[in-house]
C-alpha atoms as a PDB file:
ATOM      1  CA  UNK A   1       0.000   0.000   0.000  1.00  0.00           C
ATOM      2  CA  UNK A   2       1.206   3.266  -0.696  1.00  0.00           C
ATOM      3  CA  UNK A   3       1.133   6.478   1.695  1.00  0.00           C
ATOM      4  CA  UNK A   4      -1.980   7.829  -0.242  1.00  0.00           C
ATOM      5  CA  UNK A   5      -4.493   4.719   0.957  1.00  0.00           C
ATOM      6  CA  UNK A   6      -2.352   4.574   4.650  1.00  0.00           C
ATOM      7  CA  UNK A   7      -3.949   7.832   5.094  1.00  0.00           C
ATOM      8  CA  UNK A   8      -7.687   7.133   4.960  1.00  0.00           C
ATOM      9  CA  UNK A   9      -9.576   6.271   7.564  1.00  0.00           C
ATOM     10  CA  UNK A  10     -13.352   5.482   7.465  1.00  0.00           C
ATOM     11  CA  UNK A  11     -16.218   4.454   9.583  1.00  0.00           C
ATOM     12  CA  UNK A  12     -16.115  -0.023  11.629  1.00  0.00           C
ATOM     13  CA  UNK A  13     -28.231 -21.603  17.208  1.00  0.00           C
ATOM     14  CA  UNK A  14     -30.782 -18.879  17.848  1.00  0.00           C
ATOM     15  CA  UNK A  15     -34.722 -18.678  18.833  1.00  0.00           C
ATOM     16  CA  UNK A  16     -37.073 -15.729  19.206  1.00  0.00           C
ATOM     17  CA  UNK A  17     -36.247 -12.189  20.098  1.00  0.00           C
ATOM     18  CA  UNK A  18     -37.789 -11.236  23.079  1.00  0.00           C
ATOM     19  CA  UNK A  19     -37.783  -7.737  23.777  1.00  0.00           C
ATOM     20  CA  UNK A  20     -36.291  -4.523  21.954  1.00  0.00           C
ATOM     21  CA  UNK A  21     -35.555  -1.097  22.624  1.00  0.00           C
ATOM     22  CA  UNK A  22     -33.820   1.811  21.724  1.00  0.00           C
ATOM     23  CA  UNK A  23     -32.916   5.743  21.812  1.00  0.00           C
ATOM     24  CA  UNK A  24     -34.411   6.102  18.365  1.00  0.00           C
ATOM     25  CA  UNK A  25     -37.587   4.175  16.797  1.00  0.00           C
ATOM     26  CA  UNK A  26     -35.669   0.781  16.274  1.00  0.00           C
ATOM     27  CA  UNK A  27     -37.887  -1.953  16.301  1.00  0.00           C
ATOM     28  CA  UNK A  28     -38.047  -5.699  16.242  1.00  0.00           C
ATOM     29  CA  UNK A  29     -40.542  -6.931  13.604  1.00  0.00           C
ATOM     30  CA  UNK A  30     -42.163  -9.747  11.680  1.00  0.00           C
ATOM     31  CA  UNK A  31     -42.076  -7.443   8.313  1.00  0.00           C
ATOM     32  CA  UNK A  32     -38.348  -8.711   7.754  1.00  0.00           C
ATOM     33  CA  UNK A  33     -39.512 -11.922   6.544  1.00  0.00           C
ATOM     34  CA  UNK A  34     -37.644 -12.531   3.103  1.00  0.00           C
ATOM     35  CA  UNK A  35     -40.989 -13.990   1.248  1.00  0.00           C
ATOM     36  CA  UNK A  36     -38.812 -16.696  -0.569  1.00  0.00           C
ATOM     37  CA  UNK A  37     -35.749 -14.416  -2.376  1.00  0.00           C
ATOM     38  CA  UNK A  38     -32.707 -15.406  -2.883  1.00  0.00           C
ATOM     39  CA  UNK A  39     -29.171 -14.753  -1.796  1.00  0.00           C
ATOM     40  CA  UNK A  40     -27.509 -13.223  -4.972  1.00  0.00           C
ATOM     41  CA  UNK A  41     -24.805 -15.674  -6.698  1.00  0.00           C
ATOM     42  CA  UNK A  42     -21.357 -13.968  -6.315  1.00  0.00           C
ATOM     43  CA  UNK A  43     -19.247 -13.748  -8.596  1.00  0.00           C
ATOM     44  CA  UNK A  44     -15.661 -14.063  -6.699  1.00  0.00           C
ATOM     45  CA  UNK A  45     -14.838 -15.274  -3.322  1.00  0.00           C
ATOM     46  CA  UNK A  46     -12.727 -13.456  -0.905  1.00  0.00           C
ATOM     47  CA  UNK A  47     -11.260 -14.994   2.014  1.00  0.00           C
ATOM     48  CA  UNK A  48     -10.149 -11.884   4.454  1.00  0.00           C
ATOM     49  CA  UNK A  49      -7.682 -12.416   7.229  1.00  0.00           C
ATOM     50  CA  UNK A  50      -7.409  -9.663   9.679  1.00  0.00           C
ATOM     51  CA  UNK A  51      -4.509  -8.735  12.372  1.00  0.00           C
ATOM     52  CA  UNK A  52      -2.380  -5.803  13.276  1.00  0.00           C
ATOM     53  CA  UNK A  53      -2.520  -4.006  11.371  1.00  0.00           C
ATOM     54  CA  UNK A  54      -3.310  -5.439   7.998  1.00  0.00           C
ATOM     55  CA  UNK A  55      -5.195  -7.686   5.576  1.00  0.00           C
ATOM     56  CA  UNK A  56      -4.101 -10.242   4.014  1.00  0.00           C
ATOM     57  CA  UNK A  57      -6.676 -11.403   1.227  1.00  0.00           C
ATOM     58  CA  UNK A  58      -7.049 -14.176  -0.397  1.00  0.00           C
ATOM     59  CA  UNK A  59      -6.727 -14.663  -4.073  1.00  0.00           C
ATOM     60  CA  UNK A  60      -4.488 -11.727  -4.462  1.00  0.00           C
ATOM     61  CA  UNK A  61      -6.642  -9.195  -5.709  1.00  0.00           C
ATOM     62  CA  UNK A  62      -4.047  -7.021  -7.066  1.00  0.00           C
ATOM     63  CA  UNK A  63      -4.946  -8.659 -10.551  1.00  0.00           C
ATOM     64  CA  UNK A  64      -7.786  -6.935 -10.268  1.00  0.00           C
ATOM     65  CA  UNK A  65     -11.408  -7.883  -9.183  1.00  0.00           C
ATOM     66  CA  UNK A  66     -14.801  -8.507 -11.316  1.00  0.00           C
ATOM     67  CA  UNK A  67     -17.501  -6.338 -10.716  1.00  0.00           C
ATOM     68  CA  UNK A  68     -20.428  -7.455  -9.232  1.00  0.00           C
ATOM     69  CA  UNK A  69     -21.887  -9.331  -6.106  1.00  0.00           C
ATOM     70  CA  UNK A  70     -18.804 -10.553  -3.574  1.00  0.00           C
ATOM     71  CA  UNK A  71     -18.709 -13.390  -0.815  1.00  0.00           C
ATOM     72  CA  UNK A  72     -16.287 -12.053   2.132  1.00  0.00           C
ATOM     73  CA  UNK A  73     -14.958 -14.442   4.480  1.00  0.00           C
ATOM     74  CA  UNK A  74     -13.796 -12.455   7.459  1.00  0.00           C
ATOM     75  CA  UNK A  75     -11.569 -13.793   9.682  1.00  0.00           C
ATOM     76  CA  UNK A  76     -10.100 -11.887  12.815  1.00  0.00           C
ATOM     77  CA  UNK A  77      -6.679 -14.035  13.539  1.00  0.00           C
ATOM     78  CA  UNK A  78      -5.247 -10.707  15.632  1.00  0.00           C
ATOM     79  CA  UNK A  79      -5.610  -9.578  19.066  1.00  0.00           C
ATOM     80  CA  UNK A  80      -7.666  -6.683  18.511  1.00  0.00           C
ATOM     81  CA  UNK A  81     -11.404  -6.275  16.806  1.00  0.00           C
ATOM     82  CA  UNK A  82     -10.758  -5.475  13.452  1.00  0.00           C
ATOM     83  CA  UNK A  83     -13.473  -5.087  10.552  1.00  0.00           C
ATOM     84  CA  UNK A  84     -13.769  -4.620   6.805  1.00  0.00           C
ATOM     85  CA  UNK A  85     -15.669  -1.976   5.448  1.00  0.00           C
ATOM     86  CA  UNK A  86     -15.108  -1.537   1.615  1.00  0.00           C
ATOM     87  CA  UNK A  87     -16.019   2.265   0.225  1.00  0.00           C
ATOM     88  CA  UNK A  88     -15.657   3.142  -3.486  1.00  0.00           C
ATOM     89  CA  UNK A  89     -14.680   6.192  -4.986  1.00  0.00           C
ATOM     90  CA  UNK A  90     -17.210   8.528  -6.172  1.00  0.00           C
ATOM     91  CA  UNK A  91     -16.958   9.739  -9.656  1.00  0.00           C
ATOM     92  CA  UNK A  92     -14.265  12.810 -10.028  1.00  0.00           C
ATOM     93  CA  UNK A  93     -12.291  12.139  -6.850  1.00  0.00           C
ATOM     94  CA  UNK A  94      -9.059  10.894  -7.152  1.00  0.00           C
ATOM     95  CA  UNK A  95      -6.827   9.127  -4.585  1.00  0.00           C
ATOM     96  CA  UNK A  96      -4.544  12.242  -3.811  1.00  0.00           C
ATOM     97  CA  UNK A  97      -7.880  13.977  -2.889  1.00  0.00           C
ATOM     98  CA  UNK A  98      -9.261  11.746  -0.952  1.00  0.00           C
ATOM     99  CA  UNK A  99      -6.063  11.152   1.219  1.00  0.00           C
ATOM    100  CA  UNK A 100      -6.040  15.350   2.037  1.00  0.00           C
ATOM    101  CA  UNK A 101      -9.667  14.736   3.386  1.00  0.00           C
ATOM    102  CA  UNK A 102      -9.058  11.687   5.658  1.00  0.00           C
ATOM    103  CA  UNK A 103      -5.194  12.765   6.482  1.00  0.00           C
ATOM    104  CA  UNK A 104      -5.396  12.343  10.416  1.00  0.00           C
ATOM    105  CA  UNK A 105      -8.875  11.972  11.102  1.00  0.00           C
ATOM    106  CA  UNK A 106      -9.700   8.616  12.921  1.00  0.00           C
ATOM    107  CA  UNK A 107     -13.984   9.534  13.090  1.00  0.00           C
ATOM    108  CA  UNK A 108     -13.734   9.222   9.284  1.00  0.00           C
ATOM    109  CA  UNK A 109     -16.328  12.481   9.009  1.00  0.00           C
ATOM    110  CA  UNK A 110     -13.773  14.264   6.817  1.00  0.00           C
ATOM    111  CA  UNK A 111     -13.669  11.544   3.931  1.00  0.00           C
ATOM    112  CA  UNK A 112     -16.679  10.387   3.856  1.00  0.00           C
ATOM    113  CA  UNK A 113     -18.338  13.066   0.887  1.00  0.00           C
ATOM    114  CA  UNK A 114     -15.659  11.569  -1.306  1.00  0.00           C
ATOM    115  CA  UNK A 115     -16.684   7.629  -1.214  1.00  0.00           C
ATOM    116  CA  UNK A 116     -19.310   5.598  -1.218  1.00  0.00           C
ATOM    117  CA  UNK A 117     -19.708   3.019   1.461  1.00  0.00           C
ATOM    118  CA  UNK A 118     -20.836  -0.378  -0.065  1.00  0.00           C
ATOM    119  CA  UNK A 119     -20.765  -2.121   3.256  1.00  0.00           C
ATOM    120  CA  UNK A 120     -19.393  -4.805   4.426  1.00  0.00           C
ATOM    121  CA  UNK A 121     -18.040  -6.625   7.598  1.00  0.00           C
ATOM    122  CA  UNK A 122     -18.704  -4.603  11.096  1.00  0.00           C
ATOM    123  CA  UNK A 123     -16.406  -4.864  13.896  1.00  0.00           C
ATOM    124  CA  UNK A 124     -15.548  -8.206  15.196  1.00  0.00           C
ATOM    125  CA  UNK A 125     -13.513  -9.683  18.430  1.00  0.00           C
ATOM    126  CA  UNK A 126     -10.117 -11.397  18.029  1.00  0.00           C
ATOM    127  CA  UNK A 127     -10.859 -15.180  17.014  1.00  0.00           C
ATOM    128  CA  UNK A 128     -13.882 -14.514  15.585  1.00  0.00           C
ATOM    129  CA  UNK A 129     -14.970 -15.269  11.693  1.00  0.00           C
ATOM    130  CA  UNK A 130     -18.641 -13.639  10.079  1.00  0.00           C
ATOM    131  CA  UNK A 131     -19.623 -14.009   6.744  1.00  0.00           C
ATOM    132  CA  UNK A 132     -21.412 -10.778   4.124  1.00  0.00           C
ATOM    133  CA  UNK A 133     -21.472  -9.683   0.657  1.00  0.00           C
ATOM    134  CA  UNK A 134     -20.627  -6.777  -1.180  1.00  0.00           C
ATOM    135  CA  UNK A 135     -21.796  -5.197  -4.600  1.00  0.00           C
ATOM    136  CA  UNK A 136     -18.670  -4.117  -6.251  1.00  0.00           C
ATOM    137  CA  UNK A 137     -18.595  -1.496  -9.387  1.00  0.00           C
ATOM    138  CA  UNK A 138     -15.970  -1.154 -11.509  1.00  0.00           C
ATOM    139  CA  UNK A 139     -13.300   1.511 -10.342  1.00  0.00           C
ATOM    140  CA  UNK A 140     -11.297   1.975  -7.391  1.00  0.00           C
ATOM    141  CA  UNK A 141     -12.278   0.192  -3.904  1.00  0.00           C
ATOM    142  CA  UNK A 142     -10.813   0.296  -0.685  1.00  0.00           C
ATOM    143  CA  UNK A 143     -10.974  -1.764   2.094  1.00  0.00           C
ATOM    144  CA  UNK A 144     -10.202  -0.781   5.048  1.00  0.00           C
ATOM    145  CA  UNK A 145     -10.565  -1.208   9.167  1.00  0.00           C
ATOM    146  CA  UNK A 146     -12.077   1.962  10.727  1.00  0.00           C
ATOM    147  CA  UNK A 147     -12.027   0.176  14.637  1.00  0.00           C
ATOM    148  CA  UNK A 148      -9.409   2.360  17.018  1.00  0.00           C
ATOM    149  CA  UNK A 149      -6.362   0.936  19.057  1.00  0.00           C
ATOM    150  CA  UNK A 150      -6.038   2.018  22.535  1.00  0.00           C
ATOM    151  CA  UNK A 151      -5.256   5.565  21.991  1.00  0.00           C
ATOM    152  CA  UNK A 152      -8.496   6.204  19.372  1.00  0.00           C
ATOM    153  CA  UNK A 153      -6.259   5.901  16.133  1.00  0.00           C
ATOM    154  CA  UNK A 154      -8.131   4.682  13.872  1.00  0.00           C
ATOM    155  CA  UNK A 155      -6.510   1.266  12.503  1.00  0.00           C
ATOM    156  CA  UNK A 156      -6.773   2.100   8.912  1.00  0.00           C
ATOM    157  CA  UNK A 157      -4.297   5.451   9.625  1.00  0.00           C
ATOM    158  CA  UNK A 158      -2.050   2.484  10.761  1.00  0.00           C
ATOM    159  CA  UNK A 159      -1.682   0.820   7.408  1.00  0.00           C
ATOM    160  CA  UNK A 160      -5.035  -0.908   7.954  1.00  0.00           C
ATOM    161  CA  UNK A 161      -6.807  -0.744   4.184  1.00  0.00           C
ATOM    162  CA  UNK A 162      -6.288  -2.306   0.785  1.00  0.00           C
ATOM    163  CA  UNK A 163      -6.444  -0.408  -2.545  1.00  0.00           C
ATOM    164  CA  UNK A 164      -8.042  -2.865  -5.115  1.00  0.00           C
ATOM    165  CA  UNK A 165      -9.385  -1.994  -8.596  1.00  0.00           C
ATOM    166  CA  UNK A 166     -12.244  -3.607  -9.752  1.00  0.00           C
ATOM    167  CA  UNK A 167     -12.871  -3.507 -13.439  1.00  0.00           C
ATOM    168  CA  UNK A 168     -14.850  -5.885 -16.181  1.00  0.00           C
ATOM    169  CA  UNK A 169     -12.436  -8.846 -17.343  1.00  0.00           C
ATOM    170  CA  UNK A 170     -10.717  -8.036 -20.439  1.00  0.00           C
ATOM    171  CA  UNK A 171     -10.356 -10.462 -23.515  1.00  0.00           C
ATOM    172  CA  UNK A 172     -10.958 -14.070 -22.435  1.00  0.00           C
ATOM    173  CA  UNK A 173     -13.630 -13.861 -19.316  1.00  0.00           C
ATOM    174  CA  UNK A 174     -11.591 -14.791 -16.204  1.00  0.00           C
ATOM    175  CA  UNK A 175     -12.147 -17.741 -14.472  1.00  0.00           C
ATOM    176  CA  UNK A 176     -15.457 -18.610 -12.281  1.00  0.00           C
ATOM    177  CA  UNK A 177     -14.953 -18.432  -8.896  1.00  0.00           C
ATOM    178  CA  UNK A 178     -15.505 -21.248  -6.920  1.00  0.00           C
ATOM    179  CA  UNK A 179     -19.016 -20.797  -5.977  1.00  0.00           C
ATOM    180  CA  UNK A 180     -21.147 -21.975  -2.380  1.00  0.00           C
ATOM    181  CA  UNK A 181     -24.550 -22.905  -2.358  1.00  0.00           C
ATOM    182  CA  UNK A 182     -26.613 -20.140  -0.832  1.00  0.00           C
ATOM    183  CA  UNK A 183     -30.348 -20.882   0.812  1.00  0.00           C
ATOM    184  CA  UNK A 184     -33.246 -18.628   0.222  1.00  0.00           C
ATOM    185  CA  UNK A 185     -33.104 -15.365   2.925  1.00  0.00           C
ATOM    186  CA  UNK A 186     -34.746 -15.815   6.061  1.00  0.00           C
ATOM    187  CA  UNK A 187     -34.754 -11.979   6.223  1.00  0.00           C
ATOM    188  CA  UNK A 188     -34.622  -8.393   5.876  1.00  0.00           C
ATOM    189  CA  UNK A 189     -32.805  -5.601   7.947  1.00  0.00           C
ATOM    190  CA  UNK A 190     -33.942  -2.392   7.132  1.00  0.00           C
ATOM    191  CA  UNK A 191     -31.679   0.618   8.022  1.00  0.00           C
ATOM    192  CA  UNK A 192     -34.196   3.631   8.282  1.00  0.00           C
ATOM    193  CA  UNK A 193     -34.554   6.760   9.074  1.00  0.00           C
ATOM    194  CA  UNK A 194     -36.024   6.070  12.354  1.00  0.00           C
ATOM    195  CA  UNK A 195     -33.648   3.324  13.330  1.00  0.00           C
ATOM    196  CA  UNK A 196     -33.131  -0.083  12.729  1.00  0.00           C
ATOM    197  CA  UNK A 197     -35.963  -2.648  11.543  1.00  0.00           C
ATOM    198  CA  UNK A 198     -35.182  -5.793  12.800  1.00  0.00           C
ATOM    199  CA  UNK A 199     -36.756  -9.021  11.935  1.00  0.00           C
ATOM    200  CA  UNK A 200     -38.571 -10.828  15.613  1.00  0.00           C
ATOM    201  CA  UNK A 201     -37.175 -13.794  15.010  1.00  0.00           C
ATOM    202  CA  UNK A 202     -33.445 -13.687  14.083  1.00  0.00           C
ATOM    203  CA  UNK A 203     -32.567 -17.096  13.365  1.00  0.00           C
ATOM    204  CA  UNK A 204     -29.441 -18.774  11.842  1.00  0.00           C
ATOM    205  CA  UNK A 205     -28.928 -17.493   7.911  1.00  0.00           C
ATOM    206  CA  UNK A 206     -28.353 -15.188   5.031  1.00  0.00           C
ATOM    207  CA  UNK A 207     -30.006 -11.132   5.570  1.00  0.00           C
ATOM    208  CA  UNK A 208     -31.077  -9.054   2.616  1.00  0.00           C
ATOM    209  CA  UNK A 209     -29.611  -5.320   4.764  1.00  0.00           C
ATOM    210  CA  UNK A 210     -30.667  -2.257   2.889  1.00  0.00           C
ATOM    211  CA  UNK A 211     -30.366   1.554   3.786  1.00  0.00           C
ATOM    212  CA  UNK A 212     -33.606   3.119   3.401  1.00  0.00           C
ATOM    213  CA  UNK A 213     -32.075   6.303   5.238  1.00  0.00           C
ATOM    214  CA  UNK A 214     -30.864   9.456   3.364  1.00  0.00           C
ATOM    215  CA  UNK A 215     -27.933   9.108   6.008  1.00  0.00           C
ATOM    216  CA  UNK A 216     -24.611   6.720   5.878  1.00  0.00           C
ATOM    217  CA  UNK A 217     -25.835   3.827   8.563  1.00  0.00           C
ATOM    218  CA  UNK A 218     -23.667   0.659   9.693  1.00  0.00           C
ATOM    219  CA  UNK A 219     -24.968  -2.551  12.110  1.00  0.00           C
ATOM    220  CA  UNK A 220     -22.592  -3.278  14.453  1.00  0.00           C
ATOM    221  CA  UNK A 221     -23.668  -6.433  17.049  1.00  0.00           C
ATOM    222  CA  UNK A 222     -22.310  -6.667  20.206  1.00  0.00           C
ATOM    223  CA  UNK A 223     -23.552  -9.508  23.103  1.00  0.00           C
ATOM    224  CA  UNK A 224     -23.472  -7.684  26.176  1.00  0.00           C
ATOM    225  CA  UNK A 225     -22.810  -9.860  29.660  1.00  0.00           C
ATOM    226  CA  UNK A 226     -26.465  -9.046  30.937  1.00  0.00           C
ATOM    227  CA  UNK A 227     -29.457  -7.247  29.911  1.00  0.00           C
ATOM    228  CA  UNK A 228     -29.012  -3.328  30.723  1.00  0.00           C
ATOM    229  CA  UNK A 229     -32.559  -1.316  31.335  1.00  0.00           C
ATOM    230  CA  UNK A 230     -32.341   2.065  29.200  1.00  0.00           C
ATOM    231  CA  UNK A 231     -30.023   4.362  31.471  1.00  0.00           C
ATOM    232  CA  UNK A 232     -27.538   1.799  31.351  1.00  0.00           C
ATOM    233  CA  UNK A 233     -27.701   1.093  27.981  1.00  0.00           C
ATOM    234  CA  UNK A 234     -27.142   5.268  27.249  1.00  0.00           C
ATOM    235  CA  UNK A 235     -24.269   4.695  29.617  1.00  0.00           C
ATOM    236  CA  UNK A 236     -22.955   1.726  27.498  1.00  0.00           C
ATOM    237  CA  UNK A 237     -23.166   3.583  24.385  1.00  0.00           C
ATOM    238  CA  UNK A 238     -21.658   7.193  25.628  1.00  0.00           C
ATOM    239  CA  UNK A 239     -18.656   5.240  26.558  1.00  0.00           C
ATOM    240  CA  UNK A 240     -18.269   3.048  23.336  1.00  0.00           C
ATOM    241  CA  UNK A 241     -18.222   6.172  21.418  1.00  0.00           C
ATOM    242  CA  UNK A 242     -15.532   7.464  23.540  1.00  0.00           C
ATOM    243  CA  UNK A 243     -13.437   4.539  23.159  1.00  0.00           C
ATOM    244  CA  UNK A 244     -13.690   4.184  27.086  1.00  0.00           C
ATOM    245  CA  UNK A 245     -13.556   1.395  28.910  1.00  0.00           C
ATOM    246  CA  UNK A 246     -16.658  -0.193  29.487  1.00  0.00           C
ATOM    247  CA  UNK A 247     -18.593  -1.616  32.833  1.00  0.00           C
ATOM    248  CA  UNK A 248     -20.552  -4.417  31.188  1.00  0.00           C
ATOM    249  CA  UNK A 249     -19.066  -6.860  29.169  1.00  0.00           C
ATOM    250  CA  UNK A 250     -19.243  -6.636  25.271  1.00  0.00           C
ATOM    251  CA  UNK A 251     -18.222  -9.306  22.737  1.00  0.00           C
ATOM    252  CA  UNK A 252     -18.110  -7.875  19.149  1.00  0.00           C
ATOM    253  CA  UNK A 253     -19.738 -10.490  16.781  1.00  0.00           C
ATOM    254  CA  UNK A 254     -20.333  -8.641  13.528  1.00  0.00           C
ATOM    255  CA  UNK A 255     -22.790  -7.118  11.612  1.00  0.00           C
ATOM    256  CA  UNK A 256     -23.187  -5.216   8.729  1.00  0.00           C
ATOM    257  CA  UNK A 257     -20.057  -2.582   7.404  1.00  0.00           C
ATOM    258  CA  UNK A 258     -20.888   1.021   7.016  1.00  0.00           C
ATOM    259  CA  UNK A 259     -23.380   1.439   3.705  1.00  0.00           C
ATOM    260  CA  UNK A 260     -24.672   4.670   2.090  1.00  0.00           C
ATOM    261  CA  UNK A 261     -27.682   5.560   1.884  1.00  0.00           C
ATOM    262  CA  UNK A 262     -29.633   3.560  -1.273  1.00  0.00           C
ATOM    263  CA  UNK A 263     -27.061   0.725  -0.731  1.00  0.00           C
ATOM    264  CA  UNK A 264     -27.565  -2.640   0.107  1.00  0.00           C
ATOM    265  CA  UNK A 265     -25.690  -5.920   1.318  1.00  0.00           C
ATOM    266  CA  UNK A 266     -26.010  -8.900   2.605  1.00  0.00           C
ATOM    267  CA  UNK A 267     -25.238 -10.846   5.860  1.00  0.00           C
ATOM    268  CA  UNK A 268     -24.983 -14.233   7.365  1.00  0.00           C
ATOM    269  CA  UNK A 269     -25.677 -14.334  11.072  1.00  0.00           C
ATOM    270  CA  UNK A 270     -25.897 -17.589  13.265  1.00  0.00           C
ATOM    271  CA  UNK A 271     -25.904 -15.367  17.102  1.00  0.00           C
ATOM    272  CA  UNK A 272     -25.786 -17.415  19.916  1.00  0.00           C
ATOM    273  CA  UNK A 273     -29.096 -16.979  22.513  1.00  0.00           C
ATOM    274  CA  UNK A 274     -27.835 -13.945  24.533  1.00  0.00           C
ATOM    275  CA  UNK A 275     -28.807  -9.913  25.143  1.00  0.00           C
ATOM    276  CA  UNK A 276     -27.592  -7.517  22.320  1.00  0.00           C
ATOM    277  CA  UNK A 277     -27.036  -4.337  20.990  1.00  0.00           C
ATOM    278  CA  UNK A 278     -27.129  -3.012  17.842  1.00  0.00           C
ATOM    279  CA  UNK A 279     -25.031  -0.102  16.998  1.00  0.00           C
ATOM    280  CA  UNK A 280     -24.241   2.927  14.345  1.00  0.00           C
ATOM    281  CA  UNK A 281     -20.571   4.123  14.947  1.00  0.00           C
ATOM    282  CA  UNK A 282     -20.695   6.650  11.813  1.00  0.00           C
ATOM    283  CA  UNK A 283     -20.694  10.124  11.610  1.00  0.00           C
ATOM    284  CA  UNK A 284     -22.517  12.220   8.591  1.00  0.00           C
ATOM    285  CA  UNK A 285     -19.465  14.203   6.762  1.00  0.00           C
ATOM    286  CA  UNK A 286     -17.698  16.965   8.406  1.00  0.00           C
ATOM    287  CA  UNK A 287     -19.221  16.067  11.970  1.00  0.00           C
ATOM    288  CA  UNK A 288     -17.415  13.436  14.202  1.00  0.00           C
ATOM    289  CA  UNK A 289     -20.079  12.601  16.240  1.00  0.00           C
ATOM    290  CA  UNK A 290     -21.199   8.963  15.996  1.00  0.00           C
ATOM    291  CA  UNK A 291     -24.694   8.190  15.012  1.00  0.00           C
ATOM    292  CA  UNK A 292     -25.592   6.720  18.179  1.00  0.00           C
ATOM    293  CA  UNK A 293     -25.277   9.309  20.317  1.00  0.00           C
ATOM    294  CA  UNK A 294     -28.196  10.574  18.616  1.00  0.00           C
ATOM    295  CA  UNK A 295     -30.219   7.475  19.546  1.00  0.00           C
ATOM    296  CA  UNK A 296     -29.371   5.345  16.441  1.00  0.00           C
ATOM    297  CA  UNK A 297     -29.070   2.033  18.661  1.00  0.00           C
ATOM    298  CA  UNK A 298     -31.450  -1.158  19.570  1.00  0.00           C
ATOM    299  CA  UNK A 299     -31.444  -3.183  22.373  1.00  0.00           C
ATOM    300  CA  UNK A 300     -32.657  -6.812  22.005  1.00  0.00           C
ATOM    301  CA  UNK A 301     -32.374 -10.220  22.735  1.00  0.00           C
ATOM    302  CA  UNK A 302     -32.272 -14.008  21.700  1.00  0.00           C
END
């Protein structure tokens, strides 16, 4: 990677949910169900490990990558929770530009007018693997880990992304990638203007995640040790946008990477029975205040 992309920084068995609430309108509800669709067939596999601080990604996509639909396999094999969020350049901006903007800033805010965030993998814990799918267009992609080390810096201004170019295959058509059988969705996650819609019954398998927002929205899922009532929760989340320590215990496990608004992805979830919550660490452009701290969290359980 070159000292342009080392300078951007962006933002990171189951039965019945039982209960859900949040600062915004998040809800838990049956209108998730997927009505029969399909998980779209990729057309290339990547297998992502993660540690400090880098990727290493598997085939070597610096020949390039097809456009279209894309199976990630995340795996975290460092200490730290790492992610993979993948944003695309928007049309006009060039690499140089889009370093100036991000240069230094760990919330991301700066950069993010210049991309488009396709989502992704969310933050996981160390030892942990999740599963998603990204729709890739042809031009320049980046891929990147927005979580922060112990000091806040963002793990992407450590050398934490990956420049890739995606672009149509030229000549012969390359070769198909090898490709898993995926089973219909079992459902929908909407994320909306008035907070996450959440299917009641979250059970093991493939989600169809679109942003119905006009905002930049991502899912992160963390099991906390207990449930929390609502002050507790407010607590929880003030101090995981601080990058505080926290009093309950968290375990990362996932979720969805940062996606702009009209975007969609997919994701696989299998969560073990357990309390939750449900997350948005981004900030809109220009202001690094995470979304959460405006109420764009959910509480629920499994």
């Amino acid at each position: 990677m070159g000292a342009i992309v080392a300078l951007v920084a962006l933002g990171a068995g189951t039965s019945g949910i039982a209960a859900a609430s949040s600062g915004s309108a998040s809800s838990v509800t049956a209108a998730g169900r997927a009505g029969g669709a399909k998980v779209p067939e990729p057309v290339q596999v990547l297998d992502i490990k993660a540690t400090e601080y880098s990727f290493e990604i598997t085939p070597d996509p610096s020949a390039g990558l097809q456009p279209g639909w894309t199976l990630l396999k995340f795996h975290n094999i460092g200490s730290e929770a790492h992610q993979a969020m993948f944003a695309q350049l928007k049309d006009g901006v060039d690499l140089a530009e889009l370093s100036a903007a991000g240069a230094g800033d760990s919330s991301g805010a700066s950069a993010i007018a210049f991309v488009n965030m396709v989502g992704g993998v969310s933050y996981i814990g160390a030892g942990q693997d999740t599963t998603a799918m990204v729709n890739l267009v042809p031009g320049i992609a980046l891929a990147m880990c927005y979580v922060p080390n112990a000091d806040g810096v963002a793990h992407a201004l450590l050398g934490m992304t990956k420049l890739l170019t995606v672009a149509a295959p030229s000549g012969d058509a390359a070769p198909a990638a090898a490709k898993p059988r995926h089973k219909k969705l079992v459902g929908t996650i909407e994320l909306a203007k008035d907070g996450y819609q959440i299917p009641e019954n979250l059970r093991k398998g493939w989600y169809h995640v679109k942003n119905t927002d006009s905002l930049l929205h991502e899912m992160a899922l963390l099991r906390l040790g207990k449930a929390l009532p609502a002050k507790q929760t407010k607590t929880l989340v003030e101090d995981l946008a601080a990058n505080k320590a926290t009093k309950v215990t968290t375990e990362a496990l996932g979720g969805i990477g940062a996606t702009a608004a009209g975007f969609d992805g997919y994701l696989y979830l299998d969560l073990p029975k357990g309390d939750y919550l449900a997350v948005d660490f981004m900030p809109d452009p220009g202001v690094p205040r995470p979304h959460m701290l405006d109420g764009y969290y959910a509480r629920f359980s499994i």
